[in-house]
C-alpha atoms as a PDB file:
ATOM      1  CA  UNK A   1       6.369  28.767 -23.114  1.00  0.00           C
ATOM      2  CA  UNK A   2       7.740  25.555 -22.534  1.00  0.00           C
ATOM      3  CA  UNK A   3       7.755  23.762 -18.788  1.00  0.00           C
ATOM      4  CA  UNK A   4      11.411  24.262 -18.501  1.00  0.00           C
ATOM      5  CA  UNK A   5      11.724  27.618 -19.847  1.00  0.00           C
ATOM      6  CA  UNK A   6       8.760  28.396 -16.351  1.00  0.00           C
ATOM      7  CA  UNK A   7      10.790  26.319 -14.216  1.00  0.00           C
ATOM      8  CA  UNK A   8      13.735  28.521 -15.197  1.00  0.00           C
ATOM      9  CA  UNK A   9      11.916  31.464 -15.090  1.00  0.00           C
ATOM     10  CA  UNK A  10      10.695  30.864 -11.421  1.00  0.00           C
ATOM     11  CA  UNK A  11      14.226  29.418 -10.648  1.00  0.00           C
ATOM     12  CA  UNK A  12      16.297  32.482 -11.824  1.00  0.00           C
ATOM     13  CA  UNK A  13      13.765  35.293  -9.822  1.00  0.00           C
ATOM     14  CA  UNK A  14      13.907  33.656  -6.957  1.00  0.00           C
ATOM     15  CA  UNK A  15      16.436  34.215  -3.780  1.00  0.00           C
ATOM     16  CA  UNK A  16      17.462  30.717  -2.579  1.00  0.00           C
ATOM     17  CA  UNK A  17      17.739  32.439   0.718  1.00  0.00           C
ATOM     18  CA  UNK A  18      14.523  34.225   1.006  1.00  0.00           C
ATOM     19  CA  UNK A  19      12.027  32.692  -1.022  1.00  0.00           C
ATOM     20  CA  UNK A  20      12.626  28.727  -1.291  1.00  0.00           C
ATOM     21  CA  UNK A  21      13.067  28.197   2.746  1.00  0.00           C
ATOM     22  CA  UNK A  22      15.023  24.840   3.220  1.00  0.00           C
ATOM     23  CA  UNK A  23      13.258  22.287   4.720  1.00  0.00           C
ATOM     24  CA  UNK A  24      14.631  21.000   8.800  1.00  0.00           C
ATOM     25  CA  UNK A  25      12.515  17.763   7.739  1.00  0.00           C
ATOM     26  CA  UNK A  26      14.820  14.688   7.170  1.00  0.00           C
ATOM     27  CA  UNK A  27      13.657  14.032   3.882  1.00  0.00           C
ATOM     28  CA  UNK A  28      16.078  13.609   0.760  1.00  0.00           C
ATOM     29  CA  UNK A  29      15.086  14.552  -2.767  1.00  0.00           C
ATOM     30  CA  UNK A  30      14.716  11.147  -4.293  1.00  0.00           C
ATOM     31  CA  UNK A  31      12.397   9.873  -1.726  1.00  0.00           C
ATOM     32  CA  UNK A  32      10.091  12.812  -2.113  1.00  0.00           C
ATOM     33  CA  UNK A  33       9.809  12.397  -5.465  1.00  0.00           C
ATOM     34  CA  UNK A  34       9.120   8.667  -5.396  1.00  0.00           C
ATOM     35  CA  UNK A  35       6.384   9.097  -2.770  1.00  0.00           C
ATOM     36  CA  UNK A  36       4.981  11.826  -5.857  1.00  0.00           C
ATOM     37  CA  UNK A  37       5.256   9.252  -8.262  1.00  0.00           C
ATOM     38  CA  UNK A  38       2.736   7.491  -7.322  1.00  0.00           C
ATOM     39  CA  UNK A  39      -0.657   9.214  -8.679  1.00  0.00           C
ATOM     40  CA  UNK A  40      -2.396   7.463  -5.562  1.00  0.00           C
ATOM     41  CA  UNK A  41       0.352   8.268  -2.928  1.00  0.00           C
ATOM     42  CA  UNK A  42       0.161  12.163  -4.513  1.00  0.00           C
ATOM     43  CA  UNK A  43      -3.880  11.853  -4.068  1.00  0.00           C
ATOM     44  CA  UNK A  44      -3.590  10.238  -0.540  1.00  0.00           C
ATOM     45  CA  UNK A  45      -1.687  13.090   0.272  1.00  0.00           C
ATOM     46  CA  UNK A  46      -3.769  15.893  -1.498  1.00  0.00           C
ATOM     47  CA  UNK A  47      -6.606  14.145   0.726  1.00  0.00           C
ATOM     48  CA  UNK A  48      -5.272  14.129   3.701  1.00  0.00           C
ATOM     49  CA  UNK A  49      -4.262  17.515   3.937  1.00  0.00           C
ATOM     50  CA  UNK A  50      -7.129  19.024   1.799  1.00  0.00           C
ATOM     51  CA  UNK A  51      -9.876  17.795   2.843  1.00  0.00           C
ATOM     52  CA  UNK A  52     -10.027  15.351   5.788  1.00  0.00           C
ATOM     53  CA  UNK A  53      -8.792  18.010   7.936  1.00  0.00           C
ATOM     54  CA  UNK A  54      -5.334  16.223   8.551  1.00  0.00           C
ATOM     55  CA  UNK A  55      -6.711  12.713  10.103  1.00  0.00           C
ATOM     56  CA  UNK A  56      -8.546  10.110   8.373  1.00  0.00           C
ATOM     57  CA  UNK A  57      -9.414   6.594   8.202  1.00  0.00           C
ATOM     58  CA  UNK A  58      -8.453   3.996   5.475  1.00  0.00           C
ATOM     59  CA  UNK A  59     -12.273   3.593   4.522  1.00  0.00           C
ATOM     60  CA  UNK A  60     -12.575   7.664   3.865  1.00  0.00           C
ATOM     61  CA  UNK A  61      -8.922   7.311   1.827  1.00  0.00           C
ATOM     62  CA  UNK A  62     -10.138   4.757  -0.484  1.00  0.00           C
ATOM     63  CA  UNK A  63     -13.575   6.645  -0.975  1.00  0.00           C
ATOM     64  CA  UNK A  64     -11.945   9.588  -2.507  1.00  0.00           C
ATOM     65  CA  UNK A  65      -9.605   7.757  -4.387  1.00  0.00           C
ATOM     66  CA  UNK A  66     -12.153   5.652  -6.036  1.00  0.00           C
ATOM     67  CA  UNK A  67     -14.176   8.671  -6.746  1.00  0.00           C
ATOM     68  CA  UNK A  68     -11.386  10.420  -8.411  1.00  0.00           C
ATOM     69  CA  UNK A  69     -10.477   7.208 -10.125  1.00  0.00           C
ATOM     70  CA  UNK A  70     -14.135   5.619 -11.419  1.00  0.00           C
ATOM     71  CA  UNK A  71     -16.471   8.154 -10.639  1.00  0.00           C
ATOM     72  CA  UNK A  72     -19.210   7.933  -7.947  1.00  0.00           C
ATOM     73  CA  UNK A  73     -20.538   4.900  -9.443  1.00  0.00           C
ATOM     74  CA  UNK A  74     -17.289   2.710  -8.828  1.00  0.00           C
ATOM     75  CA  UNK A  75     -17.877  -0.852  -8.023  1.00  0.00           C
ATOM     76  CA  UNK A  76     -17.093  -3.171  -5.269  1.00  0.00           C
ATOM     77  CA  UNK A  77     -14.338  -4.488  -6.943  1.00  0.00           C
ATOM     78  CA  UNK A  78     -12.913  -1.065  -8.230  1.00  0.00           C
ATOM     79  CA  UNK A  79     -12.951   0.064  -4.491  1.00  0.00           C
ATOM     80  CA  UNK A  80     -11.649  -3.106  -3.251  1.00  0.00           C
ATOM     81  CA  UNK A  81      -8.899  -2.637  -5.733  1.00  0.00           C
ATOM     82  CA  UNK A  82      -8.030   0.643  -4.101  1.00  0.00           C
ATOM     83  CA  UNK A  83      -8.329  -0.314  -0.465  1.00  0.00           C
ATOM     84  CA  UNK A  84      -5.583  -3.380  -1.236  1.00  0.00           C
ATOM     85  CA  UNK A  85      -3.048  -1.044  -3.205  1.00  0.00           C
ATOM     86  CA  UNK A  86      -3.354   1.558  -0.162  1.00  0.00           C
ATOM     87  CA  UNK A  87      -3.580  -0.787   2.673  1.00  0.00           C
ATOM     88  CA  UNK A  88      -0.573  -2.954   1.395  1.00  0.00           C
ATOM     89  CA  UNK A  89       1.499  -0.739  -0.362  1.00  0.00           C
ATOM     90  CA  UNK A  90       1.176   2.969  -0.225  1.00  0.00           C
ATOM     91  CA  UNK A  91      -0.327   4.173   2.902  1.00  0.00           C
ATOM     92  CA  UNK A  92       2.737   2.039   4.769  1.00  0.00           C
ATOM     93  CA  UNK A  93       5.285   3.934   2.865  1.00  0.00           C
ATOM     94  CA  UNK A  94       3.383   6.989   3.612  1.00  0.00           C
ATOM     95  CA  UNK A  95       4.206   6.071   7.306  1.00  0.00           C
ATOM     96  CA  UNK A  96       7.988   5.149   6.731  1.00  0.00           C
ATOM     97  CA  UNK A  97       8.801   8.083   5.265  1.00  0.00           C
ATOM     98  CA  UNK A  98       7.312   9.931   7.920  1.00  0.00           C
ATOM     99  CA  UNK A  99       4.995  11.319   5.985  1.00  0.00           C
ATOM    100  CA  UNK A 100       2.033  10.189   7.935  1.00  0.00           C
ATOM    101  CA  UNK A 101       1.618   8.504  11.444  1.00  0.00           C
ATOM    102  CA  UNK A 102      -0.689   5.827  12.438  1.00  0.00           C
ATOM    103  CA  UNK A 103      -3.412   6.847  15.068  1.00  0.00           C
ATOM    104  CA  UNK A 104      -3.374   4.096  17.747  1.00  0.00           C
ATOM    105  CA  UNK A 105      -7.131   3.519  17.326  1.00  0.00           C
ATOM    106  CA  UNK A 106      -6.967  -0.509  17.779  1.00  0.00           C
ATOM    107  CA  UNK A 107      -7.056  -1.451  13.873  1.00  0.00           C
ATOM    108  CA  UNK A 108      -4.460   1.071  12.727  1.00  0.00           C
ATOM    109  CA  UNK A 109      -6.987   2.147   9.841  1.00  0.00           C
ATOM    110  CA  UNK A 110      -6.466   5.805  11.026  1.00  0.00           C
ATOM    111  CA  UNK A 111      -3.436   8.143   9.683  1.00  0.00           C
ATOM    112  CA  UNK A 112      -2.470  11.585  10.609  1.00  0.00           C
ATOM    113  CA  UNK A 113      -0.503  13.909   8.676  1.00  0.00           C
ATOM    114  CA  UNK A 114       2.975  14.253   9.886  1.00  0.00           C
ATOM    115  CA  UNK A 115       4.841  17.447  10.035  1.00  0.00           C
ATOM    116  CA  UNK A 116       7.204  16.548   6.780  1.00  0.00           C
ATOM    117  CA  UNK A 117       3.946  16.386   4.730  1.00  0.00           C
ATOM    118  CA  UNK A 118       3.884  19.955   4.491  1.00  0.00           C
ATOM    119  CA  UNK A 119       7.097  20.179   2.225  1.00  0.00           C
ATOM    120  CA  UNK A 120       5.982  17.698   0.350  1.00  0.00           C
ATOM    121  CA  UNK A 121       2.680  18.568  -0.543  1.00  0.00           C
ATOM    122  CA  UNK A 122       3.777  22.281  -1.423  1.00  0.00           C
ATOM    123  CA  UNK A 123       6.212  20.116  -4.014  1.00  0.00           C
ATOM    124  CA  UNK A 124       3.253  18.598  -5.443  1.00  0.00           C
ATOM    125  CA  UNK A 125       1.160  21.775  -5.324  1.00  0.00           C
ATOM    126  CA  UNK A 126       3.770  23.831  -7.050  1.00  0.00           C
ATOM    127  CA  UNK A 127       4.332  21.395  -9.201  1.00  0.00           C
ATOM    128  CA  UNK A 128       0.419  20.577 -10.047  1.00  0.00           C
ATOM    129  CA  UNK A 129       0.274  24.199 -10.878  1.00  0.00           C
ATOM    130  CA  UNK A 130       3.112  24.173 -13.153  1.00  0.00           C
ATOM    131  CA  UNK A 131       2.443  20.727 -15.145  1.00  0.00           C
ATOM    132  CA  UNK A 132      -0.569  20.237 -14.763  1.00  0.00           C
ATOM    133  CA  UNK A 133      -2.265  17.109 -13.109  1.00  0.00           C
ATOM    134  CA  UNK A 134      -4.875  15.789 -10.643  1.00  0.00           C
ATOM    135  CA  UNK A 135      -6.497  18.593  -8.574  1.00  0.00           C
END
């Protein structure tokens, strides 16, 4: 069975009213799925709500990434590599898409998931079971 003919298959035994609740969050469909298009925004996210109990620190973020991405053995510049792309580019648009919020801790290293995570991450873990991906 094709990917489309299971998307179709969920889409047509499933109640729009019931079963796919619409989302209050202020989040359009084209930004969610350019934060997902990002296989380190998508793991960032997977982290933060998985498994660093919804607040983290940049340091723990680029840890798991570079594990994922290298193995435990990853290098300094392999992890350095991942701390700039996060630091610079995706953890900030994390935080203006209100996706996460920065935890006044004096550095602003620390992020906390914010309440429109939740719809997104049940895109990408709907979607992860469907196509397949990074789990």
């Amino acid at each position: 069975m094709s990917v489309f003919d299971r998307l179709g298959s969920i889409v047509s035994s499933t109640s729009t009213d019931e079963s796919l609740p619409r989302s209050t969050i202020d989040l359009d469909i084209d930004t969610a799925l350019s934060l997902l298009a990002n296989e380190r925004r998508r793991l960032t996210l997977r982290f933060a709500i998985e498994d660093a109990g919804e607040e983290f620190d940049l340091v723990e973020a680029v840890r798991y990434i570079a594990t994922y991405e290298y193995g435990t053995g990853y290098t300094g510049s392999e992890r350095k590599r991942v701390y700039i792309s996060l630091y610079q580019s995706h953890l900030p648009e994390l935080v203006d898409a209100g996706i996460l919020d920065r935890v006044d801790d004096g550095e602003g290293h620390t992020f906390r998931v914010a309440e429109p995570a939740r719809p997104l991450y049940n895109v990408l873990d709907v979607t992860t079971a469907l196509l397949g991906g990074e789990e």
